[in-house]
C-alpha atoms as a PDB file:
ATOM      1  CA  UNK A   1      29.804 -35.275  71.352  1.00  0.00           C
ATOM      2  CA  UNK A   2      29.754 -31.549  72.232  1.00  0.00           C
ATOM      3  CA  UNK A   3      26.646 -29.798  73.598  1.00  0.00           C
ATOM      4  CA  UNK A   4      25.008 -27.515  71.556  1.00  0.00           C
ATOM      5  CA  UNK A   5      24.787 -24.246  73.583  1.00  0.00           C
ATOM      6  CA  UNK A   6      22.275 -21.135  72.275  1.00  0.00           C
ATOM      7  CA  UNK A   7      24.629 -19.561  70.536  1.00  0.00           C
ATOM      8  CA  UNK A   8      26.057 -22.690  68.574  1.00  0.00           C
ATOM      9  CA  UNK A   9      22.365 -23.436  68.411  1.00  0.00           C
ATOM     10  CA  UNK A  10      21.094 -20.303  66.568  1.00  0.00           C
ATOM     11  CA  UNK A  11      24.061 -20.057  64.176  1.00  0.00           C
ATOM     12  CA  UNK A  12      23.501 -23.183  63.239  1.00  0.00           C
ATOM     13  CA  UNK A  13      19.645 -22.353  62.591  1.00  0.00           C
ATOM     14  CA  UNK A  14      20.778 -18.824  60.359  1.00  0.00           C
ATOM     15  CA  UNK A  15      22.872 -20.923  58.225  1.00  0.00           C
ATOM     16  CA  UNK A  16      19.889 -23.603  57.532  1.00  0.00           C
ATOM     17  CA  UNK A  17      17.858 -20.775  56.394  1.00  0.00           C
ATOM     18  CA  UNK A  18      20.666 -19.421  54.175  1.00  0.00           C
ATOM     19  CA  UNK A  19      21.357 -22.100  52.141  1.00  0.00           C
ATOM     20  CA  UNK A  20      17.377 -22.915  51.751  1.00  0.00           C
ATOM     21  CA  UNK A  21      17.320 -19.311  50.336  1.00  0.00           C
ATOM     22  CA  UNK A  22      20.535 -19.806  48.852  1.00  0.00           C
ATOM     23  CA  UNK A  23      18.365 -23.206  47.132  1.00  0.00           C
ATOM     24  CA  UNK A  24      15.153 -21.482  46.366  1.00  0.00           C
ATOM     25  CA  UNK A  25      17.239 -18.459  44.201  1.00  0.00           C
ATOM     26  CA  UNK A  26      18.976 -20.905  41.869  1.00  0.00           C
ATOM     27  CA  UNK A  27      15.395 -22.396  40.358  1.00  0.00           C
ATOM     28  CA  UNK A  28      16.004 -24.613  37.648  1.00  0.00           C
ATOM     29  CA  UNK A  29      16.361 -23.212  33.952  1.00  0.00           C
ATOM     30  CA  UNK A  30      13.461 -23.101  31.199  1.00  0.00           C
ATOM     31  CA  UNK A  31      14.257 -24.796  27.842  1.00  0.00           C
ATOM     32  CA  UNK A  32      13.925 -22.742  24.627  1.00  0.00           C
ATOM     33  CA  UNK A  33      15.379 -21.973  21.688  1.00  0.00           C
ATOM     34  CA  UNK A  34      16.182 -18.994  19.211  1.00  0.00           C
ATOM     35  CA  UNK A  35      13.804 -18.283  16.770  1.00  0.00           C
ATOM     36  CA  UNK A  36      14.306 -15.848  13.688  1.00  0.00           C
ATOM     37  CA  UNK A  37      11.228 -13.409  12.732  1.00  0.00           C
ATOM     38  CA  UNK A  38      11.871 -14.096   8.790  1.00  0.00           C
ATOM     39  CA  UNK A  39      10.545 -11.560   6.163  1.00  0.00           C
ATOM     40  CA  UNK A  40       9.551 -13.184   3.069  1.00  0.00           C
ATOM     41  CA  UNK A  41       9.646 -10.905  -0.021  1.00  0.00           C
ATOM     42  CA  UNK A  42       7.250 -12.225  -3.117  1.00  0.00           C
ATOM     43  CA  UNK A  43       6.274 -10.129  -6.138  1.00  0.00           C
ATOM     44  CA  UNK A  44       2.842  -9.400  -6.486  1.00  0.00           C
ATOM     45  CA  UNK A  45       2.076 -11.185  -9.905  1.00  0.00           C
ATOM     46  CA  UNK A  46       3.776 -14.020 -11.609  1.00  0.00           C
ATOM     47  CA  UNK A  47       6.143 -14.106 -14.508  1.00  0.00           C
ATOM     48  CA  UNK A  48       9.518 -15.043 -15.133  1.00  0.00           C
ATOM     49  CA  UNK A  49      12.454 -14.486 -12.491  1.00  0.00           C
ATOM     50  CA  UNK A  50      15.004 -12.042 -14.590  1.00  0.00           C
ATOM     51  CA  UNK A  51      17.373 -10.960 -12.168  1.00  0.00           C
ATOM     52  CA  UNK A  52      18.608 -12.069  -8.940  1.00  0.00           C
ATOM     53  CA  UNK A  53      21.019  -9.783  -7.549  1.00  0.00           C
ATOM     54  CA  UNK A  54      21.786 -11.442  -4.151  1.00  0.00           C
ATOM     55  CA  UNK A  55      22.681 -14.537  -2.686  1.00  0.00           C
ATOM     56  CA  UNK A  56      22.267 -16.637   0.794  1.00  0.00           C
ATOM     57  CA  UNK A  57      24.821 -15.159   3.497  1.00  0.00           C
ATOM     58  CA  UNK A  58      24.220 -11.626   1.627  1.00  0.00           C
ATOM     59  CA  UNK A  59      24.238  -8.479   4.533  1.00  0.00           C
ATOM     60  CA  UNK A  60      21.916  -5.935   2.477  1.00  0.00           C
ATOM     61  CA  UNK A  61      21.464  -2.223   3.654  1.00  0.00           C
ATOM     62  CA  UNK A  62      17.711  -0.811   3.338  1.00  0.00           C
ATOM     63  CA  UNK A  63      16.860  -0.046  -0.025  1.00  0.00           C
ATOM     64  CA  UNK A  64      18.897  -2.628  -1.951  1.00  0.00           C
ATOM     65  CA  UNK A  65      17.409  -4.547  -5.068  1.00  0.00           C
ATOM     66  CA  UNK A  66      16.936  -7.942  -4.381  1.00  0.00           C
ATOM     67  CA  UNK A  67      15.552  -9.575  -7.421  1.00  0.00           C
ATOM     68  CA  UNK A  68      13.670  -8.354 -10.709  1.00  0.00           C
ATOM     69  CA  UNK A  69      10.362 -10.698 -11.910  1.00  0.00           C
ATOM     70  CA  UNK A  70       9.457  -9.992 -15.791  1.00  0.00           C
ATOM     71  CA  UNK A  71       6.958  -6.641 -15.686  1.00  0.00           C
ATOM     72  CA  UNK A  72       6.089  -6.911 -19.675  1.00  0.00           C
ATOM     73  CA  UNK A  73       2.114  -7.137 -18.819  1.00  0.00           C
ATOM     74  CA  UNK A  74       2.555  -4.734 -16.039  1.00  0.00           C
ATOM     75  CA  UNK A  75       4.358  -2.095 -18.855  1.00  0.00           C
ATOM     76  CA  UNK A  76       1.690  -2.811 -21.323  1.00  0.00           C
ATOM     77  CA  UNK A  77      -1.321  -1.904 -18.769  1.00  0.00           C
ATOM     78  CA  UNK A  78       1.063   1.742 -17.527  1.00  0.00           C
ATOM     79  CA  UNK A  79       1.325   2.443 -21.382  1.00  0.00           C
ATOM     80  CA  UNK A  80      -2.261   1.785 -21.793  1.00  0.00           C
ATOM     81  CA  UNK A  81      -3.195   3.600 -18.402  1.00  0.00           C
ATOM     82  CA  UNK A  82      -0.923   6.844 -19.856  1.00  0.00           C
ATOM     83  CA  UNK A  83      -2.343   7.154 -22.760  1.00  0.00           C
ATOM     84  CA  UNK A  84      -6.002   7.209 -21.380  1.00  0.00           C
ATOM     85  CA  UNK A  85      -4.524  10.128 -19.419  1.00  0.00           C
ATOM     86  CA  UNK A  86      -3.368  11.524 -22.204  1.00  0.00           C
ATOM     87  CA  UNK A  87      -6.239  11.979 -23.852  1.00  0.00           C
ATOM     88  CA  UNK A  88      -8.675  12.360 -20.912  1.00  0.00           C
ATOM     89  CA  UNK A  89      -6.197  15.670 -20.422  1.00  0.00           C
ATOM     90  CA  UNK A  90      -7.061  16.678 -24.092  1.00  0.00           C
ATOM     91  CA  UNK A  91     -10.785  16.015 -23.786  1.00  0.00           C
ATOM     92  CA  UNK A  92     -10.747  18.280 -20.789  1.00  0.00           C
ATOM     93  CA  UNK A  93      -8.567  21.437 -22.122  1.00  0.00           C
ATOM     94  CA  UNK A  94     -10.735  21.116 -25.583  1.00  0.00           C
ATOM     95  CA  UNK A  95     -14.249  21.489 -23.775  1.00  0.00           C
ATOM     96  CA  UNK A  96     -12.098  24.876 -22.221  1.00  0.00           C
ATOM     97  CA  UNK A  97     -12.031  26.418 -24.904  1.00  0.00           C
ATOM     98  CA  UNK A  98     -14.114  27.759 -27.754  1.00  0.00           C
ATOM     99  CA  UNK A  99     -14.694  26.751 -31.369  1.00  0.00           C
ATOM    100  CA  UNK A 100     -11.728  26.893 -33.309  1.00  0.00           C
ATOM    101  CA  UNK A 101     -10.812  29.948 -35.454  1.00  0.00           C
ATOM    102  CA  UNK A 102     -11.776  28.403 -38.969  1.00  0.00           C
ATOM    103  CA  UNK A 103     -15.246  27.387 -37.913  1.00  0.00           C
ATOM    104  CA  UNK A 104     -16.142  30.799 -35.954  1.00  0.00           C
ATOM    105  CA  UNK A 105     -14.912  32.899 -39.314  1.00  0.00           C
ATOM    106  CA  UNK A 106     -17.218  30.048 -40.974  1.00  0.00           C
ATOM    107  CA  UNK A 107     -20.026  31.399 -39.318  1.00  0.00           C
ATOM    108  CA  UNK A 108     -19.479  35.063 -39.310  1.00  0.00           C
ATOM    109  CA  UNK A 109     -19.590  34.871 -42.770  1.00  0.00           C
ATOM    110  CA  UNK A 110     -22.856  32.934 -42.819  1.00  0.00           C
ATOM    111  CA  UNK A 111     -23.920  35.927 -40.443  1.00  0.00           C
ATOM    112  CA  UNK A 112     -23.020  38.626 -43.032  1.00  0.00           C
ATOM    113  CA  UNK A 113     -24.748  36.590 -45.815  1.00  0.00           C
ATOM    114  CA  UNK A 114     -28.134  36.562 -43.636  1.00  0.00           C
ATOM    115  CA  UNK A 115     -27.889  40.131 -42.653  1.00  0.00           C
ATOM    116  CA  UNK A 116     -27.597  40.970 -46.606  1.00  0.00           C
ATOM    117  CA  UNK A 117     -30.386  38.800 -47.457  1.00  0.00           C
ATOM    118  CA  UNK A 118     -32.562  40.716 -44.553  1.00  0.00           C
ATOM    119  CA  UNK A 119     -31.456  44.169 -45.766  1.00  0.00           C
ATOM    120  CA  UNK A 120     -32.713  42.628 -49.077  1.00  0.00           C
ATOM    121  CA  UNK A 121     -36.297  41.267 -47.923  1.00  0.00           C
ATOM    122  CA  UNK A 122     -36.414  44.450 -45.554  1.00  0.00           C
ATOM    123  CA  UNK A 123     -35.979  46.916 -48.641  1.00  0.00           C
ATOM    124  CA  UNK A 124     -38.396  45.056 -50.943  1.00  0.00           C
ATOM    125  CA  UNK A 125     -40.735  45.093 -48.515  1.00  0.00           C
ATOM    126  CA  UNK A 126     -40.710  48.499 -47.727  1.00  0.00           C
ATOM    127  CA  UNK A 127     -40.722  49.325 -51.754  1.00  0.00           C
ATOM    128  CA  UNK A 128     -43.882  46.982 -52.578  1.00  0.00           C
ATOM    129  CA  UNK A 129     -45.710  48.440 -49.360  1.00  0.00           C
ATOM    130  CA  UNK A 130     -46.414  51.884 -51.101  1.00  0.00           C
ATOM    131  CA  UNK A 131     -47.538  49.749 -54.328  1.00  0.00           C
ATOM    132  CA  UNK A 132     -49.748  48.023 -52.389  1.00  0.00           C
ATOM    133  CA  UNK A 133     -51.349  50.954 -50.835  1.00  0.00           C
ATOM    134  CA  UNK A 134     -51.272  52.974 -54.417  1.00  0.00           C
ATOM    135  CA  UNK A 135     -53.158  49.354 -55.571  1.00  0.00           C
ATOM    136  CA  UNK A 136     -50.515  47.922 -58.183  1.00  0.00           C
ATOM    137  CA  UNK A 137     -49.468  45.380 -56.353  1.00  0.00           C
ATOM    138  CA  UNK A 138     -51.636  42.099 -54.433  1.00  0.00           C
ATOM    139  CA  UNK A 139     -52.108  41.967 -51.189  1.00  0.00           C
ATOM    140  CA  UNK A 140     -50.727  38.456 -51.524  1.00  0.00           C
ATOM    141  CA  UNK A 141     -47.423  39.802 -52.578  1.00  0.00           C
ATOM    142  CA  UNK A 142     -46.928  41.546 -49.937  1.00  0.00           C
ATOM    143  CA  UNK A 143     -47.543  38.442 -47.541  1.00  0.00           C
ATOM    144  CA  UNK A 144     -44.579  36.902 -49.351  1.00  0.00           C
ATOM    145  CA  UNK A 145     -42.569  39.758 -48.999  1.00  0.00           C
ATOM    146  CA  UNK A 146     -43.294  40.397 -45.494  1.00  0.00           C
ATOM    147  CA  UNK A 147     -42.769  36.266 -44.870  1.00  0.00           C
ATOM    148  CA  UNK A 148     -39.435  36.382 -46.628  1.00  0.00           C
ATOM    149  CA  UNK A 149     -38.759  39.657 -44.606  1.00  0.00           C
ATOM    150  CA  UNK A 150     -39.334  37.097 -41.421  1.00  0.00           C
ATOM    151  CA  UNK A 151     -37.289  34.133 -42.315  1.00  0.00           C
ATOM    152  CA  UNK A 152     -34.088  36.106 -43.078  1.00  0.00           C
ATOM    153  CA  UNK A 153     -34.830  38.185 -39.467  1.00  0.00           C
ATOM    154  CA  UNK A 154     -34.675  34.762 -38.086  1.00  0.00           C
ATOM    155  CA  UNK A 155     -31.826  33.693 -39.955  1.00  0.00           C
ATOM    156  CA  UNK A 156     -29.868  36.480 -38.278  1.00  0.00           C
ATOM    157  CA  UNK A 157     -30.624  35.790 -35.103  1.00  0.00           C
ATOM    158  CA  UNK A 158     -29.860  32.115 -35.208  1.00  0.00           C
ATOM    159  CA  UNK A 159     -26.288  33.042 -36.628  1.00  0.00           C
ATOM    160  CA  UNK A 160     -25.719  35.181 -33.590  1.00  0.00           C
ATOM    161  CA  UNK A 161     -26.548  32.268 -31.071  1.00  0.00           C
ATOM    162  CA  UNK A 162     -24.573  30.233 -32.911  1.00  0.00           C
ATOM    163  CA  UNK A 163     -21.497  32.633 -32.922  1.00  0.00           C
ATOM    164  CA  UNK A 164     -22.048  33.624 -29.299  1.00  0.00           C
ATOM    165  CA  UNK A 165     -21.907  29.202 -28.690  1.00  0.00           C
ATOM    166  CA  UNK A 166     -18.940  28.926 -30.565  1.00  0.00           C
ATOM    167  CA  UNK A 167     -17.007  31.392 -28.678  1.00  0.00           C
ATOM    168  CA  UNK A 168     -18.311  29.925 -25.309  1.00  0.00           C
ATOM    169  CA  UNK A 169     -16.003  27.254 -24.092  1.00  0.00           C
ATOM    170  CA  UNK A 170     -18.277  23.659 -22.612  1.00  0.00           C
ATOM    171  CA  UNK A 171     -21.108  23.380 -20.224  1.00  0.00           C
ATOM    172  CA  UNK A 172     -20.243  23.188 -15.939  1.00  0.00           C
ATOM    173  CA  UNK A 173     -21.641  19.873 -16.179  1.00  0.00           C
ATOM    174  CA  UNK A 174     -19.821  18.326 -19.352  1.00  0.00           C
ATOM    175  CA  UNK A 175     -16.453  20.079 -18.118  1.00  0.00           C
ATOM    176  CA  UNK A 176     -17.345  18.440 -14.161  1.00  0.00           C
ATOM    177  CA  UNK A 177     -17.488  15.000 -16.090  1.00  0.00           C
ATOM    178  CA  UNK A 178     -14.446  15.197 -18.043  1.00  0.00           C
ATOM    179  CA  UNK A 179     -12.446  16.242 -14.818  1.00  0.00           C
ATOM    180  CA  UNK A 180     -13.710  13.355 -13.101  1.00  0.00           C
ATOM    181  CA  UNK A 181     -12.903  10.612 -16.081  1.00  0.00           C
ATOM    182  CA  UNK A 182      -9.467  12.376 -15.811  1.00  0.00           C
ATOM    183  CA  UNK A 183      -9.262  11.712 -12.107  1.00  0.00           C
ATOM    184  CA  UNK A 184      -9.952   7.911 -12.989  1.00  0.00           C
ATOM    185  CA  UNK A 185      -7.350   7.870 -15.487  1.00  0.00           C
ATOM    186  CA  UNK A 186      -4.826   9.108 -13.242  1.00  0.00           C
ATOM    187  CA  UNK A 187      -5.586   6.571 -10.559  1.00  0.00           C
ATOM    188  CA  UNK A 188      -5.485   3.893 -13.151  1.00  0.00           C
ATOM    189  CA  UNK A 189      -2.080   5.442 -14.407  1.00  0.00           C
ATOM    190  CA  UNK A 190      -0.909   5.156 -10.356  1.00  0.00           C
ATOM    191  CA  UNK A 191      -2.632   1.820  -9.745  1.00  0.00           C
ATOM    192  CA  UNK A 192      -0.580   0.464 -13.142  1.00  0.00           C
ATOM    193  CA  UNK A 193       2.804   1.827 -12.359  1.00  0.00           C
ATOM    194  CA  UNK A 194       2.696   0.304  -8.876  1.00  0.00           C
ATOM    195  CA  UNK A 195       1.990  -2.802 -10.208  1.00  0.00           C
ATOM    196  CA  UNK A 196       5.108  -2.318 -12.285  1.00  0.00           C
ATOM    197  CA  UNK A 197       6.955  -1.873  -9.494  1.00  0.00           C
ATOM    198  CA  UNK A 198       5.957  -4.698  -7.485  1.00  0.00           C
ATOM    199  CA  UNK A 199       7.459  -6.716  -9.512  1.00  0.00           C
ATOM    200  CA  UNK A 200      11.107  -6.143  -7.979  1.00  0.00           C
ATOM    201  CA  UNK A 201      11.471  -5.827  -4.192  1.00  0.00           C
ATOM    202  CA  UNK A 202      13.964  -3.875  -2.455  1.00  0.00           C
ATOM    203  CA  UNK A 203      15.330  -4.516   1.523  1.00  0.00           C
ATOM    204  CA  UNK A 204      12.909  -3.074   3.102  1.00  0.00           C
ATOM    205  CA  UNK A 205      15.431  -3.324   6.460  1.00  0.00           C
ATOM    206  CA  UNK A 206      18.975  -3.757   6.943  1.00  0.00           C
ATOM    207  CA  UNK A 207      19.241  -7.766   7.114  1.00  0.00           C
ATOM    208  CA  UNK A 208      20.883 -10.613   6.363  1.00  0.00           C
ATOM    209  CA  UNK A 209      19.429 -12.692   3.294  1.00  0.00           C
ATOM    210  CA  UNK A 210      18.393 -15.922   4.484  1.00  0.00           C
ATOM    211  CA  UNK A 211      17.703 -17.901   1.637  1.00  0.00           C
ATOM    212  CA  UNK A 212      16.828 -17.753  -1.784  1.00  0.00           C
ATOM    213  CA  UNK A 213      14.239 -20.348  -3.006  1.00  0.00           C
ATOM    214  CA  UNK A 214      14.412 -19.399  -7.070  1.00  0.00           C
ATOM    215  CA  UNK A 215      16.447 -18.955  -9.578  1.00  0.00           C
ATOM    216  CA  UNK A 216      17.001 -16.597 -12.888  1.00  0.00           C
ATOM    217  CA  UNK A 217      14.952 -18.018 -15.282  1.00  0.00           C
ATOM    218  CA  UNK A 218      12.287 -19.845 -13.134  1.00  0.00           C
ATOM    219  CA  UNK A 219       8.470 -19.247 -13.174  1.00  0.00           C
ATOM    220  CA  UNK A 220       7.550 -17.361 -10.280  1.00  0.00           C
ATOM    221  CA  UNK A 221       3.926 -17.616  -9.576  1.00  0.00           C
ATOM    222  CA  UNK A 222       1.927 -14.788  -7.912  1.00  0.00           C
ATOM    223  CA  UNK A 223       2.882 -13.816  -4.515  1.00  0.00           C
ATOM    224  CA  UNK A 224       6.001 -16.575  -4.012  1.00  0.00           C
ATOM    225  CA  UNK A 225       8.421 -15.978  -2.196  1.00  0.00           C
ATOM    226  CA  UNK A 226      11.854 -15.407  -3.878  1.00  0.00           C
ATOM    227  CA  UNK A 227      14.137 -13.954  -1.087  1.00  0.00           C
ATOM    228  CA  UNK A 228      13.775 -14.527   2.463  1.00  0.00           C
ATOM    229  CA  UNK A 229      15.309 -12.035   5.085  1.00  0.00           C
ATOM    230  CA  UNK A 230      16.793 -12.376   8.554  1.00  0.00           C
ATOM    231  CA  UNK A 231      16.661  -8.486   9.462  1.00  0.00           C
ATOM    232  CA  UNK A 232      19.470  -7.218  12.135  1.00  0.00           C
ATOM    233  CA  UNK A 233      18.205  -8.063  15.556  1.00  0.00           C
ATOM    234  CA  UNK A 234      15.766 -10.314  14.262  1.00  0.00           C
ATOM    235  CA  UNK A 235      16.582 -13.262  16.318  1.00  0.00           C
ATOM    236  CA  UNK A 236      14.227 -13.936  20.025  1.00  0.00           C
ATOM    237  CA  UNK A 237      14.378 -16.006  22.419  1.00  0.00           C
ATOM    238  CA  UNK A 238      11.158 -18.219  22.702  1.00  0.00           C
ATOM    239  CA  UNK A 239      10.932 -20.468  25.879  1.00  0.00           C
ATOM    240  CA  UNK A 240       8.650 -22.601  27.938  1.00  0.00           C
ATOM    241  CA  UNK A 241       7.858 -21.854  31.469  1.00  0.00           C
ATOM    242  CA  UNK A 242       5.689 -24.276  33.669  1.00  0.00           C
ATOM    243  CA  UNK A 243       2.666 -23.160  35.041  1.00  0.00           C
ATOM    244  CA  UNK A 244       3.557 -23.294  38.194  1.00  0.00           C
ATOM    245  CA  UNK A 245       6.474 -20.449  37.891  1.00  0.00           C
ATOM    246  CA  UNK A 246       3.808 -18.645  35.377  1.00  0.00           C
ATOM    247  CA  UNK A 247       3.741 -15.762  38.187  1.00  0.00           C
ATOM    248  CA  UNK A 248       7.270 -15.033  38.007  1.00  0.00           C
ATOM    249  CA  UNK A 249       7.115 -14.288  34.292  1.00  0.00           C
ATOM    250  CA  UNK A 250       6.137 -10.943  33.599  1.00  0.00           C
ATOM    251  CA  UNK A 251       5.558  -8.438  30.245  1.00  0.00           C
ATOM    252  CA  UNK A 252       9.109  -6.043  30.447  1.00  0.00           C
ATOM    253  CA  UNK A 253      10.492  -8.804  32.918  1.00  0.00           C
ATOM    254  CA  UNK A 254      14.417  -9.352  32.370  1.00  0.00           C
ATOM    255  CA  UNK A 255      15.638 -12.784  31.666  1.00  0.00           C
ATOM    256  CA  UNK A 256      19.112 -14.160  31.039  1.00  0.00           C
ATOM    257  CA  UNK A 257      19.701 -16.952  28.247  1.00  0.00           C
ATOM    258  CA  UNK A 258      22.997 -19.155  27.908  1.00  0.00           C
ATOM    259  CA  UNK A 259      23.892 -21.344  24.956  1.00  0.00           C
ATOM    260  CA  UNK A 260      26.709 -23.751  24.265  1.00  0.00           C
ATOM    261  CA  UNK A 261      29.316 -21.738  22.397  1.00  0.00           C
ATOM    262  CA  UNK A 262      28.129 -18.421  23.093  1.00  0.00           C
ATOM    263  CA  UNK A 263      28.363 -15.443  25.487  1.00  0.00           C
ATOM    264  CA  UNK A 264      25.235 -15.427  27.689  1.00  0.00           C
ATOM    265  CA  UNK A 265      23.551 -12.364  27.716  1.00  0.00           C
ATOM    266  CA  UNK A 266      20.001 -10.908  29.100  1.00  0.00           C
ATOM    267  CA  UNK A 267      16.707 -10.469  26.867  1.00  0.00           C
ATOM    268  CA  UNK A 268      13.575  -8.358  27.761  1.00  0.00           C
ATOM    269  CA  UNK A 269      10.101 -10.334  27.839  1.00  0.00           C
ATOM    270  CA  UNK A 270       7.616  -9.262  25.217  1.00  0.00           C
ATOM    271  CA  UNK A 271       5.016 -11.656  24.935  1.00  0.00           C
ATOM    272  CA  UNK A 272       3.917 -14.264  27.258  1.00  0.00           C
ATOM    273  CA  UNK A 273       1.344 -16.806  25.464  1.00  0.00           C
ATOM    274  CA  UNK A 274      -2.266 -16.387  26.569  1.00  0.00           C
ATOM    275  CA  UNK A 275      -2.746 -20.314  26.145  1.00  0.00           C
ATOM    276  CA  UNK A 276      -1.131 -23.529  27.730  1.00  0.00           C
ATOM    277  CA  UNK A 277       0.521 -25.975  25.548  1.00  0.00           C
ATOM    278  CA  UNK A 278       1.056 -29.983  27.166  1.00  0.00           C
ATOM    279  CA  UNK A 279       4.056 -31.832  26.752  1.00  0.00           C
ATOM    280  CA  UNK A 280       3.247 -35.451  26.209  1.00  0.00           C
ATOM    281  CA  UNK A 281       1.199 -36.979  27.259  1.00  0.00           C
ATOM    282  CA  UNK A 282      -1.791 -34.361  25.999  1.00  0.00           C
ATOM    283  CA  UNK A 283      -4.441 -36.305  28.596  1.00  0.00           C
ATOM    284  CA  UNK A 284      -4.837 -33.887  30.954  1.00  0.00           C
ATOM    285  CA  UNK A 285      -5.226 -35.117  34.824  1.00  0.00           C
ATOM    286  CA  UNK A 286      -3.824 -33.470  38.127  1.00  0.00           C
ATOM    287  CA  UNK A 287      -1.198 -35.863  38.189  1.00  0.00           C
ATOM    288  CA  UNK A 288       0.101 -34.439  34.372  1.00  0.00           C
ATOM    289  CA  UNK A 289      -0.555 -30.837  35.263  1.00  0.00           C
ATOM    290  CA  UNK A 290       3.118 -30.251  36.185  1.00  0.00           C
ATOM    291  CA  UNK A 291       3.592 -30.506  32.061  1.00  0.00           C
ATOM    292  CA  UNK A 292       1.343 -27.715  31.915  1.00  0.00           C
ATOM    293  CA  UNK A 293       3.548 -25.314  30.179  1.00  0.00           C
ATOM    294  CA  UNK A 294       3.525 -21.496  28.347  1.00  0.00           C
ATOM    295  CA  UNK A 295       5.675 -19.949  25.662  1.00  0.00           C
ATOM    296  CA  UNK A 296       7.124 -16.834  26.188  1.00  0.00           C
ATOM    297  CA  UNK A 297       9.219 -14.934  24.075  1.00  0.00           C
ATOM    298  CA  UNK A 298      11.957 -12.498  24.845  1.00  0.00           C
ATOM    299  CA  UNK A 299      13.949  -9.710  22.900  1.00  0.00           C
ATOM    300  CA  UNK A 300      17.512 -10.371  23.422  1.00  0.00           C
ATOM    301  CA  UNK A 301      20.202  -6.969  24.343  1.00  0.00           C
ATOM    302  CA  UNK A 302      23.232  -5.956  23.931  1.00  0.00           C
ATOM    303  CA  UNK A 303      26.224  -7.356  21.727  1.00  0.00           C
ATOM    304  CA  UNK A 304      25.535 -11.176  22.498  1.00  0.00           C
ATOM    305  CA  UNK A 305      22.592 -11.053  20.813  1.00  0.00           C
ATOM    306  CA  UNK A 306      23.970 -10.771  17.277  1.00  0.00           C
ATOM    307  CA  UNK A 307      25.504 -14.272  18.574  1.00  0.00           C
ATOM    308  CA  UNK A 308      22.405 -16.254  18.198  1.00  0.00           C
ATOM    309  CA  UNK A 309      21.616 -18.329  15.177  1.00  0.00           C
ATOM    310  CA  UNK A 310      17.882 -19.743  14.405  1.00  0.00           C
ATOM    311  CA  UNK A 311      16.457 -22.238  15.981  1.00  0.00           C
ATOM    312  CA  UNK A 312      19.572 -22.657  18.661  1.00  0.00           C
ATOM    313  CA  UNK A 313      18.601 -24.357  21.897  1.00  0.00           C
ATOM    314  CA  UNK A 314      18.845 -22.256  24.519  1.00  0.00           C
ATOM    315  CA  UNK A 315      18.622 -22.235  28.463  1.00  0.00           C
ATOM    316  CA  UNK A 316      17.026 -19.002  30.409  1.00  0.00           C
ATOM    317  CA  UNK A 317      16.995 -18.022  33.576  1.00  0.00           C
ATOM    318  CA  UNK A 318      15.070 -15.071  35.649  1.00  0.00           C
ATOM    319  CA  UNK A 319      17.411 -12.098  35.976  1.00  0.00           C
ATOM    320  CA  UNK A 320      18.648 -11.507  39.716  1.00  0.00           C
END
C-alpha cells in the first residue's frame, strides 16, 4: 500500500471538498405544478343566453364578442331612462324662456282695455268734480267716481306686472332645480345603458377560451359565468418549498422548472406564501416539522412558457 506523502495528502483533501460542494449545489428539486390564473366572464343580470359566438380551444384578440345574454328589460329601463331626459331637457329650456306669444298679446290687450276704462273713470271724474263744487251733483257721487277712478288705476298696474312676468323667463331657484332633475336623468340614462351593455362581454385580453359552461338558449342567472378565459401568459408555476430551504427563496429570485415533455425553462418568483401549509400528517411535533412546507409561485419567461398546460406537475430548481 503506498504512503500518502503531503502532496498526495492535500490533493486528496481539495477533491473531498469539491465534490461536497459539488453535493451541496445539486439540492434536491421542489414539487409543483402549473396553475392557470382563469378569468371568468358573467353578465351582470340574468336572462336568456342568445348568442354564443365562441367555442373551447378559441384564441380571441382583445375586444372580441364572446356571448350575448337577452337585454329586453335592460332596453325597456334605457327607453324609459331617455325619455325622462327628454323631457327633463324640455322642462328646463321652457322655464328659459318667456310666456309664449299668444298669451303675452292676450294680455296687452287686457292692458289697453284697462287703460281705456281709466281714461274713462279719470275723465268722469274730472267732469262731475266741477258739478260737485257748482252743487249739482252729491258728494256721494263723486266717491264713486273717484273709487271707480281707483280700481281701473289698479287694474293698469296689475296688467303691467303681469306683462313684465310673462316676458321674464323662470326664477334662479326653479331653473337650479330643473338642471339638477336633468342631471339625475342623465345619470339614470348612463346607469341604464351600461346595464344594457353588460349583458354581452367582450375579451377583455388576448386569451385562449377555456371553457364554455352554457349554451344558446339556456337561463343564465345573474352574474354566472358563461365563458372562461386562459389569457396569453396566464399560466405560473406554483411550488412547495420546505421550511428549511425557506431562506433561499426570495421575491424577484430566479428559478428553473422542468416537466416531462417539455423544454425547461426559468420563471421569476412573485409571491412567496406568508403561511405554512403541513403535508400529512397535520399533528404538528418536531419530529413532523421537516413537512413544514410554503407555496410559492413563479412567473414563467421566455418561449417555454407558452409550453405549459394547467395544472401540469412540475419540478423546480434554484437558478445557478
Amino acid at each position: 500500500m503506498p504512503l500518502l506523502t503531503p502532496t498526495r495528502l492535500g490533493c486528496t483533501f481539495l477533491t473531498f471538498m469539491c465534490l461536497t460542494a459539488c453535493q451541496q449545489d445539486q439540492a434536491v428539486p421542489f414539487s409543483g405544478y402549473a396553475e392557470a390564473d382563469l378569468i371568468y366572464l358573467a353578465p351582470s343580470g340574468g336572462g336568456v343566453l342568445q348568442h354564443l359566438k365562441v367555442q373551447r380551444g378559441d384564441h380571441v384578440a382583445q375586444g372580441t364578442p364572446l356571448f350575448q345574454v337577452d337585454s329586453s328589460a335592460e332596453s325597456y329601463s334605457r327607453q324609459s331612462a331617455e325619455a325622462q331626459q327628454n323631457r327633463a331637457t324640455a322642462q328646463l329650456a321652457d322655464l328659459g324662456k318667456g310666456r309664449r306669444k299668444e298669451e303675452i298679446k292676450a294680455i296687452l290687450a287686457q292692458q289697453a282695455q284697462a287703460k281705456a276704462a281709466l281714461g274713462t273713470s279719470t275723465s268722469q271724474l274730472k267732469r262731475q268734480g266741477e258739478l260737485v263744487r257748482q252743487g249739482f251733483v252729491s258728494a256721494a257721487k263723486m266717491d264713486d267716481l273717484q273709487a271707480a277712478q281707483a280700481r281701473d288705476a289698479a287694474r293698469v298696474k296689475e296688467l303691467d306686472a303681469q306683462l313684465a312676468l310673462a316676458q321674464e323667463s323662470a326664477r334662479p331657484d326653479t331653473i337650479q332645480a330643473a338642471r339638477a332633475d336633468l342631471q339625475a336623468a342623465r345619470a339614470q340614462v348612463s346607469q341604464s345603458r351600461w346595464a344594457e351593455a353588460q349583458q354581452g362581454r367582450n375579451a377583455p385580453v388576448p386569451a385562449t377560451v377555456f371553457d364554455v359552461l352554457y349554451r344558446a338558449g339556456e337561463w343564465v342567472a345573474p352574474g354566472a359565468p358563461v365563458v372562461v378565459l386562459l389569457p396569453d401568459q396566464g399560466v405560473k408555476v406554483r411550488f412547495f418549498v420546505p421550511q428549511a430551504a425557506l431562506a433561499q427563496i426570495k421575491v424577484g429570485a430566479s428559478v428553473r422548472y422542468a416537466c416531462d415533455g417539455c423544454t425547461a425553462g426559468p420563471a421569476r418568483v412573485r409571491y412567496v406564501s406568508p403561511q405554512a401549509e403541513f403535508t400529512p400528517p397535520v399533528i404538528y411535533s418536531n419530529e413532523s416539522k421537516g413537512k413544514l412546507v410554503f407555496m410559492v409561485e413563479a412567473s414563467p419567461e421566455g418561449e417555454a412558457a407558452s409550453q405549459l398546460k394547467p395544472g401540469q406537475p412540475l419540478t423546480v430548481s434554484l437558478a445557478p
